[in-house]
PDB file of N, CA and C in Angstrom:
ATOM      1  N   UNK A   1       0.851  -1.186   0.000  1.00  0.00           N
ATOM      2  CA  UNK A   1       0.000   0.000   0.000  1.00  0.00           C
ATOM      3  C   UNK A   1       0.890   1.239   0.000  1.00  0.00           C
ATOM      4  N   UNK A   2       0.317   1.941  -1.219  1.00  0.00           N
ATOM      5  CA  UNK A   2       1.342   3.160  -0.585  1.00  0.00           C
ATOM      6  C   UNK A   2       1.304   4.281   0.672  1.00  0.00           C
ATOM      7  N   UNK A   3       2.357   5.146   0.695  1.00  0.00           N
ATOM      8  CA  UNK A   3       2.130   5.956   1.819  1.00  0.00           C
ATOM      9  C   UNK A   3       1.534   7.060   1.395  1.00  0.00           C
ATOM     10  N   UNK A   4       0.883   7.510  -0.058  1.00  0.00           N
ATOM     11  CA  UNK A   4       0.977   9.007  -0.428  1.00  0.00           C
ATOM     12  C   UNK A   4      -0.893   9.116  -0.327  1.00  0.00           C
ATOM     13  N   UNK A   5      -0.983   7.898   0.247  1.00  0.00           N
ATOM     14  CA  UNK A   5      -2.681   8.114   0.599  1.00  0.00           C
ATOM     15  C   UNK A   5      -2.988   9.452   2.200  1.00  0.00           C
ATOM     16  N   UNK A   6      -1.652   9.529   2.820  1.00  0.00           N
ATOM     17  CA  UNK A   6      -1.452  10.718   3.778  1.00  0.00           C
ATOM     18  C   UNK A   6      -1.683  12.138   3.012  1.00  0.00           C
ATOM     19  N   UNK A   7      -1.790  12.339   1.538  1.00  0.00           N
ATOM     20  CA  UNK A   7      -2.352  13.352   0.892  1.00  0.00           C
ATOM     21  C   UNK A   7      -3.678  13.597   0.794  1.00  0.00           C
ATOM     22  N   UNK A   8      -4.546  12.441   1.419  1.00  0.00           N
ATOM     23  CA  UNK A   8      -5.739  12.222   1.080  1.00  0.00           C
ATOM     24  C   UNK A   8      -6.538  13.812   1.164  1.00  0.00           C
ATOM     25  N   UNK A   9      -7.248  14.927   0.441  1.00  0.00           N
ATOM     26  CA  UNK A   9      -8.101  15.767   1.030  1.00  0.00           C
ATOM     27  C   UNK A   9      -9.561  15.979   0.856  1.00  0.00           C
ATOM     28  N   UNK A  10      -9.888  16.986   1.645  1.00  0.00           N
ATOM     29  CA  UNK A  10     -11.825  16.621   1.825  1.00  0.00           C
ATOM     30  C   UNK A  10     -12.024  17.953   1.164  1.00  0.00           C
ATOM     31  N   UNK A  11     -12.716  18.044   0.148  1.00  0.00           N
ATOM     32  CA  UNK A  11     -12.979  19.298  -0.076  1.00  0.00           C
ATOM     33  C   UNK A  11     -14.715  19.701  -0.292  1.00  0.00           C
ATOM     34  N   UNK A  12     -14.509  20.270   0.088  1.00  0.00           N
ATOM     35  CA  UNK A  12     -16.254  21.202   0.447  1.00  0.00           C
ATOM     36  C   UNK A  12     -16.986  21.966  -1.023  1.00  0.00           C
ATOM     37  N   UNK A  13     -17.860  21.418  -1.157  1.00  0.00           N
ATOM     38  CA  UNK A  13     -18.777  21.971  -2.777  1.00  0.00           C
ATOM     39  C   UNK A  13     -20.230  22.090  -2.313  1.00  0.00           C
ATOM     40  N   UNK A  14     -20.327  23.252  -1.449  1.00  0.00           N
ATOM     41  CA  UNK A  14     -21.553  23.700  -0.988  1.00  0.00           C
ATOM     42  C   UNK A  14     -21.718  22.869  -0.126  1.00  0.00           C
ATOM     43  N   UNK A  15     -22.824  22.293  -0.082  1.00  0.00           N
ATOM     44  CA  UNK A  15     -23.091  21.179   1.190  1.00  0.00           C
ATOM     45  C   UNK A  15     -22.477  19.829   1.112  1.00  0.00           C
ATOM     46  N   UNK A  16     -22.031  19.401  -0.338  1.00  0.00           N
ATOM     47  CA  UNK A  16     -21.562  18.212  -0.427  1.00  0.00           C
ATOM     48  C   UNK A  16     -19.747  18.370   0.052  1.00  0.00           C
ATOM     49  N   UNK A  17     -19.146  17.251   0.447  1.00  0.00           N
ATOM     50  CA  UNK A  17     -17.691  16.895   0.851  1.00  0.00           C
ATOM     51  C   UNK A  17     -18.102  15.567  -0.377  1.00  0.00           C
ATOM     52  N   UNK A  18     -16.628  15.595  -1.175  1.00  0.00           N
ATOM     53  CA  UNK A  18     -15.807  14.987  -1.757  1.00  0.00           C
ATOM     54  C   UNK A  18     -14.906  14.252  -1.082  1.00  0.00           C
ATOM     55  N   UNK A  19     -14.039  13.158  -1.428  1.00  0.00           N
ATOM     56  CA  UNK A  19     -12.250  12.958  -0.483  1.00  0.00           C
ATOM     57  C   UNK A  19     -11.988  12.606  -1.859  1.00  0.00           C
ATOM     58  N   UNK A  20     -10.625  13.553  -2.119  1.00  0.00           N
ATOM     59  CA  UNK A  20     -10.281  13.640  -2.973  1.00  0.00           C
ATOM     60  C   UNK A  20      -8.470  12.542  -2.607  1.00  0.00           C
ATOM     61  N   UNK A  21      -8.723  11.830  -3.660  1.00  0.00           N
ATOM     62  CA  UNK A  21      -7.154  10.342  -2.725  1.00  0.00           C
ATOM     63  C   UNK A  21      -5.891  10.686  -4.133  1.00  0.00           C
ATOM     64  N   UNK A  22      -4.996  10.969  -3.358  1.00  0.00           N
ATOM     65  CA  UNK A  22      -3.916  11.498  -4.472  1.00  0.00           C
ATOM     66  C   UNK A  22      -3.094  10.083  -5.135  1.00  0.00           C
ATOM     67  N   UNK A  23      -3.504   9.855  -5.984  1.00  0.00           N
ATOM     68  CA  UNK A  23      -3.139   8.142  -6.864  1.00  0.00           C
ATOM     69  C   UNK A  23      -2.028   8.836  -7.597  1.00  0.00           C
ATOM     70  N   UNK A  24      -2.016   7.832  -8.735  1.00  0.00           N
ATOM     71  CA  UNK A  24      -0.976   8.079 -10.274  1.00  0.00           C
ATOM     72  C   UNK A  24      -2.630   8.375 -10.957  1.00  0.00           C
ATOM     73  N   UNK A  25      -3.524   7.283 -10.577  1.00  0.00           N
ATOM     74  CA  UNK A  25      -4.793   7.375 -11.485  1.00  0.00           C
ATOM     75  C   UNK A  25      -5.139   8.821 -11.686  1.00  0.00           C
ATOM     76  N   UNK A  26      -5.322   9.255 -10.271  1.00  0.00           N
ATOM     77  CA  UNK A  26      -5.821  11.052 -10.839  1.00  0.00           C
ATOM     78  C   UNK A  26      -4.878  12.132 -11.390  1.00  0.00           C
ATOM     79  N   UNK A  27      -3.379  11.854 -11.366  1.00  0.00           N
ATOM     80  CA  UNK A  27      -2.361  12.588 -12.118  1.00  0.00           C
ATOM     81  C   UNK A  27      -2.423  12.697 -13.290  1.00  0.00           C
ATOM     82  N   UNK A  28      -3.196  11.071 -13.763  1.00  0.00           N
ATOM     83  CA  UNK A  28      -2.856  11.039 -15.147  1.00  0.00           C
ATOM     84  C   UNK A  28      -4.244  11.429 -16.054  1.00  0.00           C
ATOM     85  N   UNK A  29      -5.516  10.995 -15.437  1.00  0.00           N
ATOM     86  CA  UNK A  29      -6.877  12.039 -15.626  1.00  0.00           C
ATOM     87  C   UNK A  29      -6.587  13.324 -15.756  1.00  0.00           C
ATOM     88  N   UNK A  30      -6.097  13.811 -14.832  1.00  0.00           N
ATOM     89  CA  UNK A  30      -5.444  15.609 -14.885  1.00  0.00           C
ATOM     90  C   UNK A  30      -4.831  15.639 -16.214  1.00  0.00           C
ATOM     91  N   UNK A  31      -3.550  14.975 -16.235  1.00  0.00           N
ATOM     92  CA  UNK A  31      -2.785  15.765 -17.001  1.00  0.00           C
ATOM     93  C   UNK A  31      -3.590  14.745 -18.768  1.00  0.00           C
ATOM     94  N   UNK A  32      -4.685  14.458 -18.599  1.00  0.00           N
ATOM     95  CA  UNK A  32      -5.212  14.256 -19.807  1.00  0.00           C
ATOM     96  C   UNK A  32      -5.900  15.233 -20.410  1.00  0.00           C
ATOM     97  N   UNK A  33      -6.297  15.230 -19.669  1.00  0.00           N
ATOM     98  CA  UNK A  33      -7.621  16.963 -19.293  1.00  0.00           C
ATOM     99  C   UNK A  33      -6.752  17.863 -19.780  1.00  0.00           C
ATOM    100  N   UNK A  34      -6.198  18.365 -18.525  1.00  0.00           N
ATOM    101  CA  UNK A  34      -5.679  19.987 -18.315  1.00  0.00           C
ATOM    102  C   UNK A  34      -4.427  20.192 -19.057  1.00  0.00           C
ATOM    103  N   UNK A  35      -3.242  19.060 -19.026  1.00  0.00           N
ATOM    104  CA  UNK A  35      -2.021  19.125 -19.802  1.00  0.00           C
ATOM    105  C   UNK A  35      -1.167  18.940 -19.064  1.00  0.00           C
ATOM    106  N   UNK A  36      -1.527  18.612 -17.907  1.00  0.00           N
ATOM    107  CA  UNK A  36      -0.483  18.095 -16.580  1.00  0.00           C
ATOM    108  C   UNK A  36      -0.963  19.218 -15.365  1.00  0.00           C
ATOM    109  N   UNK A  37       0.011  18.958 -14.240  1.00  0.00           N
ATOM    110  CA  UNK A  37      -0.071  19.948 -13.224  1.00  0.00           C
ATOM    111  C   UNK A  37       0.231  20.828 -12.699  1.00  0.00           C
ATOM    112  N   UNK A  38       0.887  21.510 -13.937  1.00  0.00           N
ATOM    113  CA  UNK A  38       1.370  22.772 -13.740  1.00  0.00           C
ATOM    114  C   UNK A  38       0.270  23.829 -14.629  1.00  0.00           C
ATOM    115  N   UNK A  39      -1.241  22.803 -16.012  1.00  0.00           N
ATOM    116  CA  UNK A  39      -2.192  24.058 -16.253  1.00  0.00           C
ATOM    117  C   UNK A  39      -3.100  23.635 -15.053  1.00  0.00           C
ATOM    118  N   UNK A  40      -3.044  22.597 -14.316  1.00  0.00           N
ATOM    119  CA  UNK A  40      -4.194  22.416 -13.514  1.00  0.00           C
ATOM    120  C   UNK A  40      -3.930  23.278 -12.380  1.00  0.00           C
ATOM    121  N   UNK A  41      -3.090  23.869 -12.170  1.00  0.00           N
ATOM    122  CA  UNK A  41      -2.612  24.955 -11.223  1.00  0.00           C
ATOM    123  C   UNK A  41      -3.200  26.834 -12.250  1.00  0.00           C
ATOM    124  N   UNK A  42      -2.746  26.623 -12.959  1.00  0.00           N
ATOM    125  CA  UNK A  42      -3.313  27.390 -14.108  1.00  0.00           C
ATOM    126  C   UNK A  42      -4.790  27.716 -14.323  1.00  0.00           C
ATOM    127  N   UNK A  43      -5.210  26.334 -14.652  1.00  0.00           N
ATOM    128  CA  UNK A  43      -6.827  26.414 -14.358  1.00  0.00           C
ATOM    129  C   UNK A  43      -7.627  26.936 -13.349  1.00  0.00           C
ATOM    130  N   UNK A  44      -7.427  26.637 -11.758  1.00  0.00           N
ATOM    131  CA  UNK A  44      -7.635  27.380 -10.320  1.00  0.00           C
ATOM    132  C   UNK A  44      -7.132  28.099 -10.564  1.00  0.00           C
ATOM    133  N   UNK A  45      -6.077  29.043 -11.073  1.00  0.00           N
ATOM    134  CA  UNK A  45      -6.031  30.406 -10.463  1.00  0.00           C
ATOM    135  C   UNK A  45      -7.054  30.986 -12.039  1.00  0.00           C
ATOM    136  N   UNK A  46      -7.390  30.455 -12.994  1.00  0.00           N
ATOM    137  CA  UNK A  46      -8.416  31.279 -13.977  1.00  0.00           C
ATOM    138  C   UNK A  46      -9.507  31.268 -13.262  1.00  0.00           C
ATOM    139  N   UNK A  47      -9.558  30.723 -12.539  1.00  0.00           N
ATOM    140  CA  UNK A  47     -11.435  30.526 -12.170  1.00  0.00           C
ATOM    141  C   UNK A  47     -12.247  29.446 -12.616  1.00  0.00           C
ATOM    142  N   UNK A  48     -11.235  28.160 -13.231  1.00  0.00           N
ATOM    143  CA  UNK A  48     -12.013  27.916 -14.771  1.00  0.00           C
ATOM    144  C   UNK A  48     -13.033  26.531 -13.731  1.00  0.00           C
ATOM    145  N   UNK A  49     -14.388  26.763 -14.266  1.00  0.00           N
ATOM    146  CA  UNK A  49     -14.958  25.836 -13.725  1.00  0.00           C
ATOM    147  C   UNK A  49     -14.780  24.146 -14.282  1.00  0.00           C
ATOM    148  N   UNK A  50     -14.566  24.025 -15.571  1.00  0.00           N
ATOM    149  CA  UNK A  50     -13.896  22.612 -15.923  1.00  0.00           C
ATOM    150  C   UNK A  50     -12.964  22.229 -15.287  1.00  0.00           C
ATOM    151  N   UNK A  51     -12.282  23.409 -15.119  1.00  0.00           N
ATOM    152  CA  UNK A  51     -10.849  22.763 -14.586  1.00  0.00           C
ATOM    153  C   UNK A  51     -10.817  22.260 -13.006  1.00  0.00           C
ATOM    154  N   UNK A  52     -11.705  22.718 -12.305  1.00  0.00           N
ATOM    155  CA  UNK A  52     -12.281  22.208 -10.768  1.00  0.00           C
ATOM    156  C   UNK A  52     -12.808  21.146 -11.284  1.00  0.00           C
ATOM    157  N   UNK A  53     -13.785  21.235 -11.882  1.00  0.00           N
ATOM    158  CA  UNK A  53     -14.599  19.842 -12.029  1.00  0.00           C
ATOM    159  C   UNK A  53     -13.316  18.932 -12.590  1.00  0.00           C
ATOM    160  N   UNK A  54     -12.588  19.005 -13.171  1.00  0.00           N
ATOM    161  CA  UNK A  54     -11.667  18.122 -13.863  1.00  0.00           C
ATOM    162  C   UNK A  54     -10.421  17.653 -12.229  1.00  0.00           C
ATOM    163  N   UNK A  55     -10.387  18.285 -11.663  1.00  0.00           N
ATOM    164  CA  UNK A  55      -9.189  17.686 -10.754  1.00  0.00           C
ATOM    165  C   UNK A  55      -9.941  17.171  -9.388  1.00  0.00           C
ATOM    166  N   UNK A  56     -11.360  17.455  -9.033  1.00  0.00           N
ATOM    167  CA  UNK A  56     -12.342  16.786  -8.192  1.00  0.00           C
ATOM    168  C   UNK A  56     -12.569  15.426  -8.863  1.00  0.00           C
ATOM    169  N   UNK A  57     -12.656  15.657 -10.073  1.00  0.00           N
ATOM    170  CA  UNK A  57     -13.430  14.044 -10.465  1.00  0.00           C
ATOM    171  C   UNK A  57     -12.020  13.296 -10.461  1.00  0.00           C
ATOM    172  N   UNK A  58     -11.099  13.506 -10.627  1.00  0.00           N
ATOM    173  CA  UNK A  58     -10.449  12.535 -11.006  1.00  0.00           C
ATOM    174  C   UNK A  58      -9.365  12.395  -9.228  1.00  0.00           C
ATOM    175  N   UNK A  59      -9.700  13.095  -8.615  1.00  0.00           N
ATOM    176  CA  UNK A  59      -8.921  12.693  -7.159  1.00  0.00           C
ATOM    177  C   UNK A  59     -10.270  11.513  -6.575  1.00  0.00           C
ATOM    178  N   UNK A  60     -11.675  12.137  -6.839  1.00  0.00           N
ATOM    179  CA  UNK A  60     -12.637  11.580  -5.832  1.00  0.00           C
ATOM    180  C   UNK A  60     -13.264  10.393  -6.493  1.00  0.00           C
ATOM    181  N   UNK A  61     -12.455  10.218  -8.201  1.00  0.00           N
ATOM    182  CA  UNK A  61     -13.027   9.245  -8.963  1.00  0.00           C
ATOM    183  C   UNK A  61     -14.758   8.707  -9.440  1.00  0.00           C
ATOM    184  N   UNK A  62     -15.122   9.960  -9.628  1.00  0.00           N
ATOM    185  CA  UNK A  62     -16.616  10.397 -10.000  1.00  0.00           C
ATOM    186  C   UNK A  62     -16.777   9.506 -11.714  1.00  0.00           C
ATOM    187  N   UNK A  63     -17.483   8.975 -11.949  1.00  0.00           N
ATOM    188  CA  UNK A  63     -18.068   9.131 -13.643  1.00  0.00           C
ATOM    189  C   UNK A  63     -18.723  10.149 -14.124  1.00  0.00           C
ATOM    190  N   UNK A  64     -18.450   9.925 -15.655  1.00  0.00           N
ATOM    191  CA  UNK A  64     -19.039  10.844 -16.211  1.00  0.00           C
ATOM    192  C   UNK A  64     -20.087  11.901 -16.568  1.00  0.00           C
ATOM    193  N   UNK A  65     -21.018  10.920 -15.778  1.00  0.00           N
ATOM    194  CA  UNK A  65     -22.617  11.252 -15.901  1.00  0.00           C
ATOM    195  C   UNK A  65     -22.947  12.079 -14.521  1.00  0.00           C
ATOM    196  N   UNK A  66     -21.429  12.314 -13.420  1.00  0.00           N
ATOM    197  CA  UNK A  66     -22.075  12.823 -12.388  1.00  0.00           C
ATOM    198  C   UNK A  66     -21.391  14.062 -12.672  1.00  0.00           C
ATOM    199  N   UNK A  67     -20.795  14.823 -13.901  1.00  0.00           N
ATOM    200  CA  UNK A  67     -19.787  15.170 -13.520  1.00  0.00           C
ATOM    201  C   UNK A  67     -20.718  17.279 -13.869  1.00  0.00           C
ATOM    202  N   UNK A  68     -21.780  17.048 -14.887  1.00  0.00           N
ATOM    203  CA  UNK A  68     -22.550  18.062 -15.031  1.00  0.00           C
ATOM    204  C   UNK A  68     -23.456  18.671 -13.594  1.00  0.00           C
ATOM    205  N   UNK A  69     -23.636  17.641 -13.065  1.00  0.00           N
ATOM    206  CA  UNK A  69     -24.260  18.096 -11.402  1.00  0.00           C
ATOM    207  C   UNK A  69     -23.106  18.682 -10.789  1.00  0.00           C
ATOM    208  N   UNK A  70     -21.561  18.592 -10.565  1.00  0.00           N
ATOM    209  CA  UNK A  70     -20.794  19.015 -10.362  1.00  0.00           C
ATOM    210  C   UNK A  70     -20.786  20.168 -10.515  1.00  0.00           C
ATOM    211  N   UNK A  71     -20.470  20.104 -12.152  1.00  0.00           N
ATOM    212  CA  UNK A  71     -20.013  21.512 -12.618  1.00  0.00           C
ATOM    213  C   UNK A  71     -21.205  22.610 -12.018  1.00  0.00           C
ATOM    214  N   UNK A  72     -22.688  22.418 -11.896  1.00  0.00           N
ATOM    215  CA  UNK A  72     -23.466  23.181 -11.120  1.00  0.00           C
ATOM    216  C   UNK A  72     -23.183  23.857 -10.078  1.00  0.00           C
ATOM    217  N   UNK A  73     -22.800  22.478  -9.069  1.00  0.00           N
ATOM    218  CA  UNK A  73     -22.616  22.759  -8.007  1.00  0.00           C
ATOM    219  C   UNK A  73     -20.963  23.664  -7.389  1.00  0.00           C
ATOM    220  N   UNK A  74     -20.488  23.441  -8.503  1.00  0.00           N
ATOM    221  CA  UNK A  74     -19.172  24.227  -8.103  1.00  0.00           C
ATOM    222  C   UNK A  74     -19.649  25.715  -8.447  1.00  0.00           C
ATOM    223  N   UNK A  75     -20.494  26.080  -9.771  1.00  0.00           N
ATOM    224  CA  UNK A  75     -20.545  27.360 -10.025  1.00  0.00           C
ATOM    225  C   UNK A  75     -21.333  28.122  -8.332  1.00  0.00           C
ATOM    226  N   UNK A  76     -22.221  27.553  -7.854  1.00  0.00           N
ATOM    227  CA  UNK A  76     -23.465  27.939  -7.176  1.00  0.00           C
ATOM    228  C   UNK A  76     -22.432  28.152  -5.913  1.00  0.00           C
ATOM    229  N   UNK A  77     -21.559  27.306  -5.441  1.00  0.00           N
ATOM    230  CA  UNK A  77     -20.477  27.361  -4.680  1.00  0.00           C
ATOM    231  C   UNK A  77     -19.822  28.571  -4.613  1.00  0.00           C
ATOM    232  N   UNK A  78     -19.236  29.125  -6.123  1.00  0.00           N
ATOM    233  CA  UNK A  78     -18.171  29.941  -6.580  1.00  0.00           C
ATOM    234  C   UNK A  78     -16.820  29.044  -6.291  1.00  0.00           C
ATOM    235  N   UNK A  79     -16.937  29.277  -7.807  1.00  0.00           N
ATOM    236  CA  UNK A  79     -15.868  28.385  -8.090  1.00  0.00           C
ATOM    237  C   UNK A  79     -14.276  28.785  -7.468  1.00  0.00           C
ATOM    238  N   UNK A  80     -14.339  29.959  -7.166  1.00  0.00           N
ATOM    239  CA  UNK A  80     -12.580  30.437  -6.621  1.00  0.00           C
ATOM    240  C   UNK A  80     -13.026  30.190  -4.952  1.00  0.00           C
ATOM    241  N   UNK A  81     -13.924  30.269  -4.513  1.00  0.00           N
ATOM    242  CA  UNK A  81     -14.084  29.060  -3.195  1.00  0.00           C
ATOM    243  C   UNK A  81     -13.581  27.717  -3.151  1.00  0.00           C
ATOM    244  N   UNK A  82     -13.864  27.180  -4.072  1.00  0.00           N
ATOM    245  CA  UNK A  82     -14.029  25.630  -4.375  1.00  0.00           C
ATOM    246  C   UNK A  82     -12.229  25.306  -4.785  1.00  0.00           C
ATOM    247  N   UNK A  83     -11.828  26.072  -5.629  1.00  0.00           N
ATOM    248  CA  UNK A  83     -10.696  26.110  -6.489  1.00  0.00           C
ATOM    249  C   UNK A  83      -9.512  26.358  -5.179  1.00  0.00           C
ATOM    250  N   UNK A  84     -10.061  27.222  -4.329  1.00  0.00           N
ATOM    251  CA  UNK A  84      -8.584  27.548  -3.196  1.00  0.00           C
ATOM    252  C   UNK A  84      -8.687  25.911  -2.292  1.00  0.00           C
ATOM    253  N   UNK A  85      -9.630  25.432  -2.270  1.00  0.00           N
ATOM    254  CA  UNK A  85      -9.075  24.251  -1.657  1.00  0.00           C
ATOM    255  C   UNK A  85      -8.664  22.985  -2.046  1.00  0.00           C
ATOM    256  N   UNK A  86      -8.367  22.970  -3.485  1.00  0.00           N
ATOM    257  CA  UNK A  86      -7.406  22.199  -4.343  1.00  0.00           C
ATOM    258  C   UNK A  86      -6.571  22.812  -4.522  1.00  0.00           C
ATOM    259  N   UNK A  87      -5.791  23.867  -4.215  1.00  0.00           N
ATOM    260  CA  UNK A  87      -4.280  23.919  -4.013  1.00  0.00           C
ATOM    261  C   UNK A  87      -3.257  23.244  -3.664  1.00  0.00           C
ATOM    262  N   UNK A  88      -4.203  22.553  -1.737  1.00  0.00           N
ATOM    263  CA  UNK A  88      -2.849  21.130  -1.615  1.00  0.00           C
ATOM    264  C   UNK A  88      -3.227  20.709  -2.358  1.00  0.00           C
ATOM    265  N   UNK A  89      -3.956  20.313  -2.629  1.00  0.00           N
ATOM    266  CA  UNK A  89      -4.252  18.936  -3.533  1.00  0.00           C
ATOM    267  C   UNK A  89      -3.228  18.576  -4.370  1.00  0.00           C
ATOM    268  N   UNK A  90      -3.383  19.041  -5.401  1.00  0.00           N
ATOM    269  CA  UNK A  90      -2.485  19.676  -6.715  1.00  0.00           C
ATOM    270  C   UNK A  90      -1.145  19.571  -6.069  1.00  0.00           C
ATOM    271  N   UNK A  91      -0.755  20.377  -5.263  1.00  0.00           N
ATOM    272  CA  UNK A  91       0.774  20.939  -4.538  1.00  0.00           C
ATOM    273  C   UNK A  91       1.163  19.296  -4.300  1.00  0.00           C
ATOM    274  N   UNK A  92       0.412  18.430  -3.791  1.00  0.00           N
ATOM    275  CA  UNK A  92       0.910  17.352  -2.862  1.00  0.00           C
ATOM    276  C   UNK A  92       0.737  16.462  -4.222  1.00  0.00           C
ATOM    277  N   UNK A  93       0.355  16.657  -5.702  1.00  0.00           N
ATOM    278  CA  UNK A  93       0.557  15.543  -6.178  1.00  0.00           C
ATOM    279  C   UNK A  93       1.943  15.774  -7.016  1.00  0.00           C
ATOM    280  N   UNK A  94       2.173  17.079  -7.003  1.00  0.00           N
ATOM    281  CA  UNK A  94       2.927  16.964  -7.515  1.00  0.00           C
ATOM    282  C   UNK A  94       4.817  16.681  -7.297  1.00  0.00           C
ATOM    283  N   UNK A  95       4.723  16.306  -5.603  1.00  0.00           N
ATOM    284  CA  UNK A  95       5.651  15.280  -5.490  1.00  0.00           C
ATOM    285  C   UNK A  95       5.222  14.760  -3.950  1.00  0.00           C
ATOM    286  N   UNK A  96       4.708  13.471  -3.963  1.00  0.00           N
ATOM    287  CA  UNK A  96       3.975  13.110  -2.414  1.00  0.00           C
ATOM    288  C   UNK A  96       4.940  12.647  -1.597  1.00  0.00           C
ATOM    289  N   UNK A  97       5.790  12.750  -1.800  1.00  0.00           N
ATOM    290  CA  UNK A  97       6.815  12.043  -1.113  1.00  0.00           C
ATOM    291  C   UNK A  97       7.933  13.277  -0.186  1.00  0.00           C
ATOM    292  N   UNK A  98       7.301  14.849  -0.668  1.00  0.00           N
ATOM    293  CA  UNK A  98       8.003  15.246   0.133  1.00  0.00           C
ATOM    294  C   UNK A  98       8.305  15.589   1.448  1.00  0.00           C
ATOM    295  N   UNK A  99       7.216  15.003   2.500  1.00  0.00           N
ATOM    296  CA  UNK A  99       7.311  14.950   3.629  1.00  0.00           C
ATOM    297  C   UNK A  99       8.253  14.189   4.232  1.00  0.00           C
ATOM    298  N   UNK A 100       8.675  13.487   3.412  1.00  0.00           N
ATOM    299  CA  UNK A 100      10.017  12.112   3.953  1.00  0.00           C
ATOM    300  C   UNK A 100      11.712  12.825   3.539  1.00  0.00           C
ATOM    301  N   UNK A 101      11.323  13.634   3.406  1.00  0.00           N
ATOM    302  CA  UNK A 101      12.912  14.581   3.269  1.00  0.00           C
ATOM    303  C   UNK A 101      12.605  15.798   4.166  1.00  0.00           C
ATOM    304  N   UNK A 102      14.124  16.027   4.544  1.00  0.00           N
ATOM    305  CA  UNK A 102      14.120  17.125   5.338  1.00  0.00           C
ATOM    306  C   UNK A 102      13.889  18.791   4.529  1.00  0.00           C
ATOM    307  N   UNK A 103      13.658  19.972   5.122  1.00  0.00           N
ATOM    308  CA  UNK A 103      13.719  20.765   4.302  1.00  0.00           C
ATOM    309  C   UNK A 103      14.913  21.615   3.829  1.00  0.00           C
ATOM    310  N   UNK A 104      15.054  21.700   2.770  1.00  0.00           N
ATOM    311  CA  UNK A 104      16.402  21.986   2.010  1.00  0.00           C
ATOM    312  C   UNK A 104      17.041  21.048   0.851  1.00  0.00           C
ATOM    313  N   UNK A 105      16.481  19.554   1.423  1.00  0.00           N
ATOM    314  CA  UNK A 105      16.868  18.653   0.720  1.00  0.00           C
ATOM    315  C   UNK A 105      16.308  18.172  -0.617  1.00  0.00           C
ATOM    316  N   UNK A 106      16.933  17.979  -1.611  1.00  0.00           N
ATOM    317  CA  UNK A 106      16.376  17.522  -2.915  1.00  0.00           C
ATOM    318  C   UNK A 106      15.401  18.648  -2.865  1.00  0.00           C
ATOM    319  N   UNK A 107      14.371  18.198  -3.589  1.00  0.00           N
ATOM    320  CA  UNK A 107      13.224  19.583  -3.831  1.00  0.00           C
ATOM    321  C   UNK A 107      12.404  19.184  -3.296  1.00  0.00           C
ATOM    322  N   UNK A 108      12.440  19.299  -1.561  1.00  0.00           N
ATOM    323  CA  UNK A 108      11.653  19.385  -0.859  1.00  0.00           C
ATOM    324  C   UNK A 108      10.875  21.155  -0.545  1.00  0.00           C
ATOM    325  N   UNK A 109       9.724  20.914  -0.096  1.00  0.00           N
ATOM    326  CA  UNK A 109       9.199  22.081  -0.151  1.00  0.00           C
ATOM    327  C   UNK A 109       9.508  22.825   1.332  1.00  0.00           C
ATOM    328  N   UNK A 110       9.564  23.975   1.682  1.00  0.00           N
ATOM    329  CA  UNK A 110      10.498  24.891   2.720  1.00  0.00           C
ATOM    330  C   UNK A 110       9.566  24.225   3.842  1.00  0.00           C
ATOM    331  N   UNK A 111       9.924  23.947   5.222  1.00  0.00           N
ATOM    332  CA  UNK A 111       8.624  23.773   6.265  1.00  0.00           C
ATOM    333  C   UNK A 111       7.627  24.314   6.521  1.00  0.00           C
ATOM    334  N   UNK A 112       8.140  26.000   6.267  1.00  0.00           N
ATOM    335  CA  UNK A 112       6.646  26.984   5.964  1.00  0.00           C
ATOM    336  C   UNK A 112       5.994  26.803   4.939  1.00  0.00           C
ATOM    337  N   UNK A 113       5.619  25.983   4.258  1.00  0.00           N
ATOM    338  CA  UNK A 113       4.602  25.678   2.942  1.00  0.00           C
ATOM    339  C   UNK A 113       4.264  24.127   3.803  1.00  0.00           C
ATOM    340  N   UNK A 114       4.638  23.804   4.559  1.00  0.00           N
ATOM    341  CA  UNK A 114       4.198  22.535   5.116  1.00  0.00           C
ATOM    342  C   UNK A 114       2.913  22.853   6.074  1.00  0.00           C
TER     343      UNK A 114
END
């Protein structure tokens, strides 16, 4: 089992909670979508409502057919609500392992971003 399920996050879309589980599966949904995780970082800071719906479904592993009730519910939300709390998300997939290095080391992230 891996350890990078300690990324796991809950994110809030009006009344509904998601758990969004940081895999390879949802890296690679993302970066099918968006173009990897550096536009899906791109996407949250546009506002873009696909692009929420695109990195929720594929952490919380939603189908297709749920994914237009989503996109609703993120607008009705506001989506730069919804969007600031996939930041870790995003941040932690894009290397999960950096809690197991000290800070300074390799490209670990500073302790104040921890």
């Amino acid at each position: 089992m891996s350890d990078t399920l300690r990324g796991t996050t809950v994110v809030k879309v009006g009344d509904r909670e998601l758990t969004l589980k940081p895999t390879l599966g949802a890296v690679r949904k993302i970066e099918a979508v968006l173009g990897g995780l550096v536009p899906a970082f791109q996407a949250l800071g546009k506002g873009s409502v696909d692009g929420v719906v695109c990195i929720i479904a594929a952490g919380a592993e939603l189908k297709a057919e749920q994914l237009d009730k989503l996109a609703e519910q993120v607008f009705q939300a506001g989506v730069q609500d919804v969007a600031f709390q996939l930041i870790p998300y995003v941040s932690f997939l894009l290397k999960p392992s950096y809690k197991d290095e000290e800070p300074g080391e390799g490209n670990a992230l500073p302790a104040a971003a921890l």
